[in-house]
PDB file of N, CA and C in Angstrom:
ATOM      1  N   UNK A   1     103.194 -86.239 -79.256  1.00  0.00           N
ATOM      2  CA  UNK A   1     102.716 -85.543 -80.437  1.00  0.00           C
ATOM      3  C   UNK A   1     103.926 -85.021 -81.223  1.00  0.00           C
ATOM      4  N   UNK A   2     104.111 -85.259 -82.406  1.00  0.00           N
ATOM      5  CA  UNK A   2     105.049 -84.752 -83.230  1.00  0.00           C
ATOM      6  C   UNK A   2     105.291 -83.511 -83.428  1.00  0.00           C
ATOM      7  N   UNK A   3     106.298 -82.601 -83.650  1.00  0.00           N
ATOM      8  CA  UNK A   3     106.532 -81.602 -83.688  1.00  0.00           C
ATOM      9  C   UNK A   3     106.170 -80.587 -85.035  1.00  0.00           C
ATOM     10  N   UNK A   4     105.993 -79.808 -85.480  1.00  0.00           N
ATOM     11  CA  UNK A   4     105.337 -79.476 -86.826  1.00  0.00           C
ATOM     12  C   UNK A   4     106.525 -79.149 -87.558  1.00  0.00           C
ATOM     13  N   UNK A   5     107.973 -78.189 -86.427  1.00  0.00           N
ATOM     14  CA  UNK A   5     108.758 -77.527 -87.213  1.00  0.00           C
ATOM     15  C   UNK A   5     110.076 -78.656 -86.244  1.00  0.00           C
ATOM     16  N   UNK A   6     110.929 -79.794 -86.911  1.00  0.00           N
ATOM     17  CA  UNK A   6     112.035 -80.119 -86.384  1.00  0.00           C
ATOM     18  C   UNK A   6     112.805 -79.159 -85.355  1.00  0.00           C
ATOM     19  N   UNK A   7     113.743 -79.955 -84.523  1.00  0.00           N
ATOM     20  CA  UNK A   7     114.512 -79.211 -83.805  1.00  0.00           C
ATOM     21  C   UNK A   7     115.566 -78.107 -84.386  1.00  0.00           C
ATOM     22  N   UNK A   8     115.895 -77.517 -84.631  1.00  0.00           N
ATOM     23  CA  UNK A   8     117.149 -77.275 -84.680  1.00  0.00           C
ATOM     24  C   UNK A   8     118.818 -77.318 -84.581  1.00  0.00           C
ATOM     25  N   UNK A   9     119.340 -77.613 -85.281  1.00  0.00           N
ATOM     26  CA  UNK A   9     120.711 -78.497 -85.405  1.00  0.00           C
ATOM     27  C   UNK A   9     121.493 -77.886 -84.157  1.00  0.00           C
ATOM     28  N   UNK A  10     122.260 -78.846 -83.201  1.00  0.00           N
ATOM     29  CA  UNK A  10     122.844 -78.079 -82.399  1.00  0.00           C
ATOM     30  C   UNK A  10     124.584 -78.489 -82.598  1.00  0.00           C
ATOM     31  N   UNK A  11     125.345 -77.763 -82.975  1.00  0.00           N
ATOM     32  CA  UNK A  11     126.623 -78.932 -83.382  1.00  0.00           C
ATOM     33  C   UNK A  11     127.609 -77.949 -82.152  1.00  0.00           C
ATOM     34  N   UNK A  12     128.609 -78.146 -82.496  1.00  0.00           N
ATOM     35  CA  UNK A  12     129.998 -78.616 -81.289  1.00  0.00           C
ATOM     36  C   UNK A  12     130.384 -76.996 -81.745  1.00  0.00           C
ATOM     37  N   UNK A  13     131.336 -76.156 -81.355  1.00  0.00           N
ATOM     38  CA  UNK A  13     131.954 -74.675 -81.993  1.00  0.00           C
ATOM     39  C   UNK A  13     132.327 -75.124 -83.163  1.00  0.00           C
ATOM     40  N   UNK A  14     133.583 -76.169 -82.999  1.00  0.00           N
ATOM     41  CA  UNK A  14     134.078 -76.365 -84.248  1.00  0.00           C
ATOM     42  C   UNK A  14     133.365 -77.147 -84.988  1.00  0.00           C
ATOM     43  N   UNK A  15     132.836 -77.574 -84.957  1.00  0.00           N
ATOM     44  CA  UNK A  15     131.659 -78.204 -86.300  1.00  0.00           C
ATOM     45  C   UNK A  15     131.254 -77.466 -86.630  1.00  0.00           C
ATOM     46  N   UNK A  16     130.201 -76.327 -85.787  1.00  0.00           N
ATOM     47  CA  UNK A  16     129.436 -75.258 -86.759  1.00  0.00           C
ATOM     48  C   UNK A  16     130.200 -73.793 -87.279  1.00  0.00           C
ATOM     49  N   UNK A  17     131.605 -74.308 -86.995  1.00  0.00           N
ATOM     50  CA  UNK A  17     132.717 -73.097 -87.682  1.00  0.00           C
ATOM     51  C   UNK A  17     133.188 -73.620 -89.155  1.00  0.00           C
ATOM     52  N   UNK A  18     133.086 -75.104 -89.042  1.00  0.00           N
ATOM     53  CA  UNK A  18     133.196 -75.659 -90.186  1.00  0.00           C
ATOM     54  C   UNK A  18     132.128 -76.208 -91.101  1.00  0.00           C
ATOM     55  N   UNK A  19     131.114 -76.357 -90.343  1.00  0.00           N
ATOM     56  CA  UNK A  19     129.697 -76.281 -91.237  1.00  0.00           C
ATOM     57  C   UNK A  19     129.741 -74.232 -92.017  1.00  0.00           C
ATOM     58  N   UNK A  20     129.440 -73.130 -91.247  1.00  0.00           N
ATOM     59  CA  UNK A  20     129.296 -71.882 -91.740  1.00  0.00           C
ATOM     60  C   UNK A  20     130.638 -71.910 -93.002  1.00  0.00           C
ATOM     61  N   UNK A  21     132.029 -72.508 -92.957  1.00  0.00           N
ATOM     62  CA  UNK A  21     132.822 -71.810 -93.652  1.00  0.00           C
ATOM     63  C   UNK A  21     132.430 -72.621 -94.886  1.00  0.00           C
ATOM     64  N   UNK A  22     131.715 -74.289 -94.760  1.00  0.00           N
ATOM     65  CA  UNK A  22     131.460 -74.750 -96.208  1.00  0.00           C
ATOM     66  C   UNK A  22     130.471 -74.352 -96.646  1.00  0.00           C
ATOM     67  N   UNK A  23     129.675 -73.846 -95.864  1.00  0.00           N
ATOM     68  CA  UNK A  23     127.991 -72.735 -96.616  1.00  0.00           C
ATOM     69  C   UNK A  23     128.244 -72.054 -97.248  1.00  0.00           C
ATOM     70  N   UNK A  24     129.560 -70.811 -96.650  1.00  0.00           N
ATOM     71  CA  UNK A  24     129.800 -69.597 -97.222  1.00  0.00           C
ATOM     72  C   UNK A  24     130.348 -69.836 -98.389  1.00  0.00           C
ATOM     73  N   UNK A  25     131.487 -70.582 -98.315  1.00  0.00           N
ATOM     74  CA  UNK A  25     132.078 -71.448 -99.641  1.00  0.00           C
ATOM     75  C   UNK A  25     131.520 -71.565-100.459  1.00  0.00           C
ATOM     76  N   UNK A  26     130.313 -72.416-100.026  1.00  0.00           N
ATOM     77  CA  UNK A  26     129.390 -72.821-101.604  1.00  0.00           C
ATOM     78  C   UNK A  26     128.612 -71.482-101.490  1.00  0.00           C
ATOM     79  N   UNK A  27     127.759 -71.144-101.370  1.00  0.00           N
ATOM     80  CA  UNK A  27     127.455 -69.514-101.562  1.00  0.00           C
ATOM     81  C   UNK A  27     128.061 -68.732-102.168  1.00  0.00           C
ATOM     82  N   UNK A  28     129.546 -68.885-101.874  1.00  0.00           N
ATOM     83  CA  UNK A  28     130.119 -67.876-102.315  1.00  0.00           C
ATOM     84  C   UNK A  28     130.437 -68.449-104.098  1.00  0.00           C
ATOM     85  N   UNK A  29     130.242 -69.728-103.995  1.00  0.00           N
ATOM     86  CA  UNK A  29     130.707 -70.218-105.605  1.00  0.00           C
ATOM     87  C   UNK A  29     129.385 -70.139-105.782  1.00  0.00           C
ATOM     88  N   UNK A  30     128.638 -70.632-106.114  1.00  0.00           N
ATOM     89  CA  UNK A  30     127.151 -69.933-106.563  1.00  0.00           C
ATOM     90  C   UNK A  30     127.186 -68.857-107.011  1.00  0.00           C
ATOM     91  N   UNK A  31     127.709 -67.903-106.320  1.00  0.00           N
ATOM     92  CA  UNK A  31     127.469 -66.076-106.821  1.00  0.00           C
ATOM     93  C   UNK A  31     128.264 -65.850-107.749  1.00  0.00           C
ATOM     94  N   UNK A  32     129.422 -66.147-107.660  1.00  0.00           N
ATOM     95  CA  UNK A  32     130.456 -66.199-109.365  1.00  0.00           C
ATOM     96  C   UNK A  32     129.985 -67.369-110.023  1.00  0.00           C
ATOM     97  N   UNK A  33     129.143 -68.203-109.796  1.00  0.00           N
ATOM     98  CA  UNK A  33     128.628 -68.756-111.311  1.00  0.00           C
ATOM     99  C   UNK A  33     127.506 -67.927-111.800  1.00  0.00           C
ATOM    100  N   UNK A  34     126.733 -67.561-111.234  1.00  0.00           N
ATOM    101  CA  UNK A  34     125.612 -66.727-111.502  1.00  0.00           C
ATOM    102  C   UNK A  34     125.992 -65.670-112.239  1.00  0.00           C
ATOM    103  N   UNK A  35     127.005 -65.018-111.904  1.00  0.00           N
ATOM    104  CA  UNK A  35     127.685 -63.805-111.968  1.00  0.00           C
ATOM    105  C   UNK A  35     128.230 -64.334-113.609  1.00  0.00           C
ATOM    106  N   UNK A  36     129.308 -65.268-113.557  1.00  0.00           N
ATOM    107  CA  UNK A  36     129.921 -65.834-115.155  1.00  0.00           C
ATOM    108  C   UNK A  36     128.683 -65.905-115.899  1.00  0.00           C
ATOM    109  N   UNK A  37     127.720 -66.559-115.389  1.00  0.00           N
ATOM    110  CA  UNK A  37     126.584 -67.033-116.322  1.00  0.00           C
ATOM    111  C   UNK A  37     125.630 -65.616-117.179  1.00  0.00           C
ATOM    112  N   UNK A  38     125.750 -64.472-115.919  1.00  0.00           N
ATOM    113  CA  UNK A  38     125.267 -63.633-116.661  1.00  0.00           C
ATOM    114  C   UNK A  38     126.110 -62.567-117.571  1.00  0.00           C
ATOM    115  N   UNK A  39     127.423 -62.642-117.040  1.00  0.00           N
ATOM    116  CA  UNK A  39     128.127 -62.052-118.086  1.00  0.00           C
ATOM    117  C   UNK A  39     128.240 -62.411-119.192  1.00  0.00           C
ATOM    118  N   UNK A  40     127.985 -63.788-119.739  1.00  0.00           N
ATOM    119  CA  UNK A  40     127.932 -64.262-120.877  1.00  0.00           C
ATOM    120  C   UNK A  40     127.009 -64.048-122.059  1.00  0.00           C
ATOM    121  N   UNK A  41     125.841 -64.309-120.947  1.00  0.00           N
ATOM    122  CA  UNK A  41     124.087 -63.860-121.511  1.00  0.00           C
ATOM    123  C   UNK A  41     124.556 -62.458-122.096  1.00  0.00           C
ATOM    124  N   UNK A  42     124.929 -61.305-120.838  1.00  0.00           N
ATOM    125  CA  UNK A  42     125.096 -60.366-121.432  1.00  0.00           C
ATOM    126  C   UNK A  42     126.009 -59.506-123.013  1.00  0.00           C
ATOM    127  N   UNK A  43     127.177 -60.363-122.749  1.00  0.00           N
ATOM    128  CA  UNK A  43     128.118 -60.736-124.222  1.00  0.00           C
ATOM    129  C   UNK A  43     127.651 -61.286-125.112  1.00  0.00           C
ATOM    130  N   UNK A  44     126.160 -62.173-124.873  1.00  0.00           N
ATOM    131  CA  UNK A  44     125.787 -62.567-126.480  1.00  0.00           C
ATOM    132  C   UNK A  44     124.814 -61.878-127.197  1.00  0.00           C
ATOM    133  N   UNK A  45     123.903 -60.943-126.172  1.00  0.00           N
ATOM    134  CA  UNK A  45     123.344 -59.899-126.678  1.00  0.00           C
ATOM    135  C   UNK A  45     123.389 -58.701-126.946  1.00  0.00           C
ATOM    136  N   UNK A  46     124.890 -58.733-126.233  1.00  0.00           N
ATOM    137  CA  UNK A  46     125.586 -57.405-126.898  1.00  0.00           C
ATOM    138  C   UNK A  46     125.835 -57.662-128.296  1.00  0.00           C
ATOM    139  N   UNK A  47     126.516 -59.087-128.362  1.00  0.00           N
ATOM    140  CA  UNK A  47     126.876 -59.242-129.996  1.00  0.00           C
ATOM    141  C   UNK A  47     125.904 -59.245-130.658  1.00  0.00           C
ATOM    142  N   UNK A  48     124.781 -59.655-130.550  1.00  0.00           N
ATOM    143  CA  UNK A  48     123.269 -59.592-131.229  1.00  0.00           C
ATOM    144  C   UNK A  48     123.055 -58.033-131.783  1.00  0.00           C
ATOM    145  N   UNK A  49     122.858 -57.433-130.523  1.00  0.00           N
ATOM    146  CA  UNK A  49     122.817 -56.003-130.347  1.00  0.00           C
ATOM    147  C   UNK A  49     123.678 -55.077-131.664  1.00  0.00           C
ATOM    148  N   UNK A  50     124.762 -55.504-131.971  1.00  0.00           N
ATOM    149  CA  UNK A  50     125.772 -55.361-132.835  1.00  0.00           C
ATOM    150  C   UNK A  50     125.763 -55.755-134.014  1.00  0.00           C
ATOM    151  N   UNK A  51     125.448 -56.939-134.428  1.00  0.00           N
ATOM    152  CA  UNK A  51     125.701 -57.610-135.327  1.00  0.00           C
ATOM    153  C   UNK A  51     123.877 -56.851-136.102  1.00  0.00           C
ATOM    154  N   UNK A  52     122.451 -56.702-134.986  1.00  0.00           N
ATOM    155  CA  UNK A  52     121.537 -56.315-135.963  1.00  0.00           C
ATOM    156  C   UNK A  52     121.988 -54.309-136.652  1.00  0.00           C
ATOM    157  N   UNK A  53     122.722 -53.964-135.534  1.00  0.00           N
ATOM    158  CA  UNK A  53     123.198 -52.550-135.705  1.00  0.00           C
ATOM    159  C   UNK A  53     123.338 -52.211-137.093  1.00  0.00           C
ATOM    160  N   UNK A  54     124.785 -53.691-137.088  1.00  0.00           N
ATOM    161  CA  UNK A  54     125.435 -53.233-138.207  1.00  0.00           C
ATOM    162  C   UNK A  54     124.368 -53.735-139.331  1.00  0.00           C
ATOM    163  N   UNK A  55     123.545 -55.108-139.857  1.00  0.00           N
ATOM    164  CA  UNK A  55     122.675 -55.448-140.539  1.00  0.00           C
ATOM    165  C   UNK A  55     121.670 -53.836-140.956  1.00  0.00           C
ATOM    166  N   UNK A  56     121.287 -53.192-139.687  1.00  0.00           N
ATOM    167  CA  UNK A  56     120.403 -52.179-140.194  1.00  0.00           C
ATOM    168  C   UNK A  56     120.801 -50.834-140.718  1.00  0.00           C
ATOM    169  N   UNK A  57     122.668 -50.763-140.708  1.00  0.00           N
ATOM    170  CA  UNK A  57     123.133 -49.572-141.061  1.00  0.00           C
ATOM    171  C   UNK A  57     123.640 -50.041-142.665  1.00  0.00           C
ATOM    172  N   UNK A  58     123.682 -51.094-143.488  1.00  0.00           N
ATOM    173  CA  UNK A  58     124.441 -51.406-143.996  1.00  0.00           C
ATOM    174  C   UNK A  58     123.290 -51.444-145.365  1.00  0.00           C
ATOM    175  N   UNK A  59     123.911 -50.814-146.402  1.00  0.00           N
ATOM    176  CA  UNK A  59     122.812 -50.793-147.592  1.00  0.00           C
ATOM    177  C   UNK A  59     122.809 -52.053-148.349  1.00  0.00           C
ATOM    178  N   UNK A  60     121.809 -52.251-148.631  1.00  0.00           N
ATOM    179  CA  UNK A  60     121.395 -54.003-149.126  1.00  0.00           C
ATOM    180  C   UNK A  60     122.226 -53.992-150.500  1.00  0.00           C
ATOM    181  N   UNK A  61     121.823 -55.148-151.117  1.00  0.00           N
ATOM    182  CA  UNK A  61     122.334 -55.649-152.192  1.00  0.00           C
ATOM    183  C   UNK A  61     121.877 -54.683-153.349  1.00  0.00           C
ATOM    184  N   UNK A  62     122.573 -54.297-154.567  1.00  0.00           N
ATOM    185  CA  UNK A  62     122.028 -54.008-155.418  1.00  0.00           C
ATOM    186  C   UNK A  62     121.868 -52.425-155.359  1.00  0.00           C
ATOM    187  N   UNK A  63     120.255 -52.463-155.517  1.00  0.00           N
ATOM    188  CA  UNK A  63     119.668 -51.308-155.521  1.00  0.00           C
ATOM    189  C   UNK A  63     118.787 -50.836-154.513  1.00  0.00           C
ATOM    190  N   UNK A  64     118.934 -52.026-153.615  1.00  0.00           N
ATOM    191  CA  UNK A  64     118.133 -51.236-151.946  1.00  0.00           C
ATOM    192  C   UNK A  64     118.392 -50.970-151.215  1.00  0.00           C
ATOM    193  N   UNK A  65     117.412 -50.571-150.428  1.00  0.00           N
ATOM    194  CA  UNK A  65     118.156 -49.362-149.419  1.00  0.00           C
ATOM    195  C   UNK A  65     118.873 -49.973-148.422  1.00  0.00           C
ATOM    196  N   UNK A  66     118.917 -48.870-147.418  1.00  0.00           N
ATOM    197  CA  UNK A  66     119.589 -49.305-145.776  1.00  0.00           C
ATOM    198  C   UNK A  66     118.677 -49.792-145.240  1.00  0.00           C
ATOM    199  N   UNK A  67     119.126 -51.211-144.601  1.00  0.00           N
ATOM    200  CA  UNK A  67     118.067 -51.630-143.391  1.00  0.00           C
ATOM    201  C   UNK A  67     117.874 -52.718-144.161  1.00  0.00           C
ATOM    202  N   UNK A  68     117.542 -52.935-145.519  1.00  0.00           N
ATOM    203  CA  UNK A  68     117.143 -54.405-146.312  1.00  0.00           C
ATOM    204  C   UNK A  68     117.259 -55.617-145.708  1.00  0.00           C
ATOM    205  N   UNK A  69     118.882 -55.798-145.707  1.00  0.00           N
ATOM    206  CA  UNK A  69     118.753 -56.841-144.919  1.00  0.00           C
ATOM    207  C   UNK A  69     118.304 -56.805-143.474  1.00  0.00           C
ATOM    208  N   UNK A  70     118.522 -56.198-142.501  1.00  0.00           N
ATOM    209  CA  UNK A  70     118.024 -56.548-141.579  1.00  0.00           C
ATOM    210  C   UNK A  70     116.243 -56.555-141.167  1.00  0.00           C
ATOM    211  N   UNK A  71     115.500 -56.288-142.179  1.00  0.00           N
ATOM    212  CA  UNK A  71     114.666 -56.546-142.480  1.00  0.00           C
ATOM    213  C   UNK A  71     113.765 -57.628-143.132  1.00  0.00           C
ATOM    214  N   UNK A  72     115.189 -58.361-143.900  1.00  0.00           N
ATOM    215  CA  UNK A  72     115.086 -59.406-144.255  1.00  0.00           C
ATOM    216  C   UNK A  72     114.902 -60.612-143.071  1.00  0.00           C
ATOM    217  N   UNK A  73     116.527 -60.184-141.754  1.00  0.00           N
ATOM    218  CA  UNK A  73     116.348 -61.197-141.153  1.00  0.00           C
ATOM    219  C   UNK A  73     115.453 -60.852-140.085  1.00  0.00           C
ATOM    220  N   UNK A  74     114.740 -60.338-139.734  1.00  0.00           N
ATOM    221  CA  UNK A  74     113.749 -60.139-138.576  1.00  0.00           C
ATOM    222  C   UNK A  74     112.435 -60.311-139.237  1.00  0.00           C
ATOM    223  N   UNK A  75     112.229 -60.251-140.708  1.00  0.00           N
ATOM    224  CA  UNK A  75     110.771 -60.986-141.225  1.00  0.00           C
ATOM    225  C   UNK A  75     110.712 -62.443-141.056  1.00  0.00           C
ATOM    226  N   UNK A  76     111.334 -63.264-140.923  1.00  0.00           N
ATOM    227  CA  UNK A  76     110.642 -64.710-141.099  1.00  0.00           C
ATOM    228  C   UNK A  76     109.544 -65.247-141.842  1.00  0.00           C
ATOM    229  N   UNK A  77     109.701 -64.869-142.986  1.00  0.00           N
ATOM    230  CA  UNK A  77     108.560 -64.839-143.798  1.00  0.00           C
ATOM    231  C   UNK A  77     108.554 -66.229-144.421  1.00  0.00           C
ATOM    232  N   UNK A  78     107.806 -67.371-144.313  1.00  0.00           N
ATOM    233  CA  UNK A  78     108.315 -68.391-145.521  1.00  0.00           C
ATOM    234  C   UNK A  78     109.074 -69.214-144.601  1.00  0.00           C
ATOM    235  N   UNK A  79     109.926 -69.043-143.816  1.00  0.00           N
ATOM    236  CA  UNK A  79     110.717 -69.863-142.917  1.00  0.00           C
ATOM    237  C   UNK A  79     110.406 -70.562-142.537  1.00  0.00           C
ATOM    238  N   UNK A  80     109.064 -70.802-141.827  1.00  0.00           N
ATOM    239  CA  UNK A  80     108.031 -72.118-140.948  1.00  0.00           C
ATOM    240  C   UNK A  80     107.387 -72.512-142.409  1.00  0.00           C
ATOM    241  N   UNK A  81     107.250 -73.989-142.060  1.00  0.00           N
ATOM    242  CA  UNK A  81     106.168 -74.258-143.035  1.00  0.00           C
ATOM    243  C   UNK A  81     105.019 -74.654-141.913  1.00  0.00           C
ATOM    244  N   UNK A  82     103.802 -75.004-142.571  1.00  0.00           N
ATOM    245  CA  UNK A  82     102.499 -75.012-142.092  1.00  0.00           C
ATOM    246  C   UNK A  82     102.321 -75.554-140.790  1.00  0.00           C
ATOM    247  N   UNK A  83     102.858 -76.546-140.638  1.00  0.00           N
ATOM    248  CA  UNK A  83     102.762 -77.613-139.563  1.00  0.00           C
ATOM    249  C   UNK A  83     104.055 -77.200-138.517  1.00  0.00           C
ATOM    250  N   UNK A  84     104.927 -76.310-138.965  1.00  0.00           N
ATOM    251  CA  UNK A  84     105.936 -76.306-137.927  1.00  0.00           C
ATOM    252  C   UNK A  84     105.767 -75.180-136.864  1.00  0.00           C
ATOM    253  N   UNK A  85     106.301 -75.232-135.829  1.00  0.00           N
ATOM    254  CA  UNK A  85     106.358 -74.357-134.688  1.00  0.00           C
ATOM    255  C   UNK A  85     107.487 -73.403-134.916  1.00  0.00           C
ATOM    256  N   UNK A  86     107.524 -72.045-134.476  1.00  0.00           N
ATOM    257  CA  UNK A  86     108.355 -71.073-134.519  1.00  0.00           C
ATOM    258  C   UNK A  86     109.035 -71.281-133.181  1.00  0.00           C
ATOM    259  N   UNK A  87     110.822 -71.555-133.321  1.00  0.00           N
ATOM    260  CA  UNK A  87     111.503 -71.825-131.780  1.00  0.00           C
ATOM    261  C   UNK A  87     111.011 -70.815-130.935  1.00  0.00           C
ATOM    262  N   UNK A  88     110.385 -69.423-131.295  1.00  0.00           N
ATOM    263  CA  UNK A  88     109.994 -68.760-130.233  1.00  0.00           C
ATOM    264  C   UNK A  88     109.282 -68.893-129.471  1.00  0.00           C
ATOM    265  N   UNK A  89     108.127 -69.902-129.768  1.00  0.00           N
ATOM    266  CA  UNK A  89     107.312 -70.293-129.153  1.00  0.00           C
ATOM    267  C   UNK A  89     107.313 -71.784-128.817  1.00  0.00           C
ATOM    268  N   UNK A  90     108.145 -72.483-128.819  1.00  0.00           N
ATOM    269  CA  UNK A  90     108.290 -73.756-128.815  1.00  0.00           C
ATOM    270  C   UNK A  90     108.880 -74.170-127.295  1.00  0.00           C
ATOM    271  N   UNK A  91     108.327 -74.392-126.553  1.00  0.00           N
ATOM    272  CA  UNK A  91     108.497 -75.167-125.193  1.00  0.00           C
ATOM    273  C   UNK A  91     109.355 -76.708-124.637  1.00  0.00           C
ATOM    274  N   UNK A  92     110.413 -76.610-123.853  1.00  0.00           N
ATOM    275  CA  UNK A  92     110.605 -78.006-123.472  1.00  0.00           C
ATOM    276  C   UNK A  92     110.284 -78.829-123.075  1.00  0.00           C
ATOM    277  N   UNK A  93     110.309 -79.997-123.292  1.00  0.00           N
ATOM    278  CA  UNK A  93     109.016 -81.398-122.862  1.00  0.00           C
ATOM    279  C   UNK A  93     109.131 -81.324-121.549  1.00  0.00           C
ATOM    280  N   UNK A  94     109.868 -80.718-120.812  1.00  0.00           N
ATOM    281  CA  UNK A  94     109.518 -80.857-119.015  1.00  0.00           C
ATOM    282  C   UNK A  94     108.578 -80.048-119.189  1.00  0.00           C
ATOM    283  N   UNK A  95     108.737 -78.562-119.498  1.00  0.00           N
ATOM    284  CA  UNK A  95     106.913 -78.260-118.835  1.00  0.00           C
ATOM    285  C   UNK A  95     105.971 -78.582-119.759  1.00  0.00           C
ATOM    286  N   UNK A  96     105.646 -79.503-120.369  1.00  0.00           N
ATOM    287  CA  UNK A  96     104.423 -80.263-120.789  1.00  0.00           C
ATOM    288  C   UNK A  96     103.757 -81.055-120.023  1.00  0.00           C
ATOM    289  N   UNK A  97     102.244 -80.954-119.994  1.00  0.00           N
ATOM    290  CA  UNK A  97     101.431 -81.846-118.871  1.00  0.00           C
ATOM    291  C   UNK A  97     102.215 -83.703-119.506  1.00  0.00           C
ATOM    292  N   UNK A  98     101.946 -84.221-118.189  1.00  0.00           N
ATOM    293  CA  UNK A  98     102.396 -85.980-118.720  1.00  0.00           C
ATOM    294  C   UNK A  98     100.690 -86.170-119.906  1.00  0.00           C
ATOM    295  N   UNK A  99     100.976 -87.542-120.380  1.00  0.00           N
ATOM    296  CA  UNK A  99     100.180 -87.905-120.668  1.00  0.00           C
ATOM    297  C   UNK A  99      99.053 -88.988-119.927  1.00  0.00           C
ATOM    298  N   UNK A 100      99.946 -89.003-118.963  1.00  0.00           N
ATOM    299  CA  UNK A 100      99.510 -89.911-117.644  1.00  0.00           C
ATOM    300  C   UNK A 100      99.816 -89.338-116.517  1.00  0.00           C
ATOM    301  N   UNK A 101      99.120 -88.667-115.892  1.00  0.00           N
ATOM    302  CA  UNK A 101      99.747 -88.051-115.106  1.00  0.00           C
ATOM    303  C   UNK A 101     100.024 -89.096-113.659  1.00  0.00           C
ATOM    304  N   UNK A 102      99.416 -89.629-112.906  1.00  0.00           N
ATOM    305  CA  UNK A 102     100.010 -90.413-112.430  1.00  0.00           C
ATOM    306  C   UNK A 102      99.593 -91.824-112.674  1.00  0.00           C
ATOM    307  N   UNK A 103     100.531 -92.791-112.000  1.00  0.00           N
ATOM    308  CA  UNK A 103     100.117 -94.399-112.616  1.00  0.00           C
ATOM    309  C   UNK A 103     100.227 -95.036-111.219  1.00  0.00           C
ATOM    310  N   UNK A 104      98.727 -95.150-111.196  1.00  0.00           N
ATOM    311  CA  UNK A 104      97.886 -96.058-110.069  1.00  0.00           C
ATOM    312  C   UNK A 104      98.355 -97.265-109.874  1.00  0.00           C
ATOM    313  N   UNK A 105      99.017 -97.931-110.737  1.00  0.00           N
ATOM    314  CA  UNK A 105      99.233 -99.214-110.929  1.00  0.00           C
ATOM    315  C   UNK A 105     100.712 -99.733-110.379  1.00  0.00           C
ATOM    316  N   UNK A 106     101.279 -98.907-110.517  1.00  0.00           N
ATOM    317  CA  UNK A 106     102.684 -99.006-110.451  1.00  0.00           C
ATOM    318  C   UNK A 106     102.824 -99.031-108.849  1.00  0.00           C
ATOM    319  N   UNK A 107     103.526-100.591-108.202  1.00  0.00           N
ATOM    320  CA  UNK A 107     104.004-101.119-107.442  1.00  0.00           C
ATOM    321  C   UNK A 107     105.454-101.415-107.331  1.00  0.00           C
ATOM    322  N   UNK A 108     106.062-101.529-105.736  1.00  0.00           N
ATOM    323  CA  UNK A 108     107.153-101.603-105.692  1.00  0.00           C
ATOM    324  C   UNK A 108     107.971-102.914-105.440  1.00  0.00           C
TER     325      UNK A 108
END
């Protein structure tokens, strides 16, 4: 009778001293990419953060007030036309159902 959960790997000292140090290795590079990746995220919404600051402290053109423009750019008014999707809501074709979801037919 087959087993439900495999054996467990049994390796030599030095194999599994050198299996743990390339785990930790990659683990350990994983966590500084994660780490770069979110410092970045975080640096571009700081600049966001900044850049609407200054938009909402800064008195508009002319004769209007403070905030104009950044009022301007957070309306989206007119920007979509009828038929188009707003990127905010716009999804990547991986999570879209297939249109086929599977194909019965297909032999090897």
């Amino acid at each position: 009778m087959p087993r439900a959960v495999p054996a467990p790997l049994r390796f030599a000292r030095n194999r599994a001293l050198r299996h743990w140090t390339i785990h930790r290795a990659w683990q350990l590079f994983q966590r500084n990419e994660r780490v770069r990746q979110e410092y970045e995220l975080q640096r571009l919404h700081q600049s966001m953060r900044r850049a609407c600051e200054e938009l909402r402290t800064t008195s508009g053109p002319g004769t209007r007030n403070e905030g104009h423009l950044f009022q301007l750019a957070m309306d989206k008014a007119g920007v979509y036309s009828l038929s188009s999707v707003p990127i905010e809501y716009a999804r990547p074709q991986t999570e879209t159902p297939a249109r086929q979801p599977w194909n019965h037919e297909w032999k090897r």
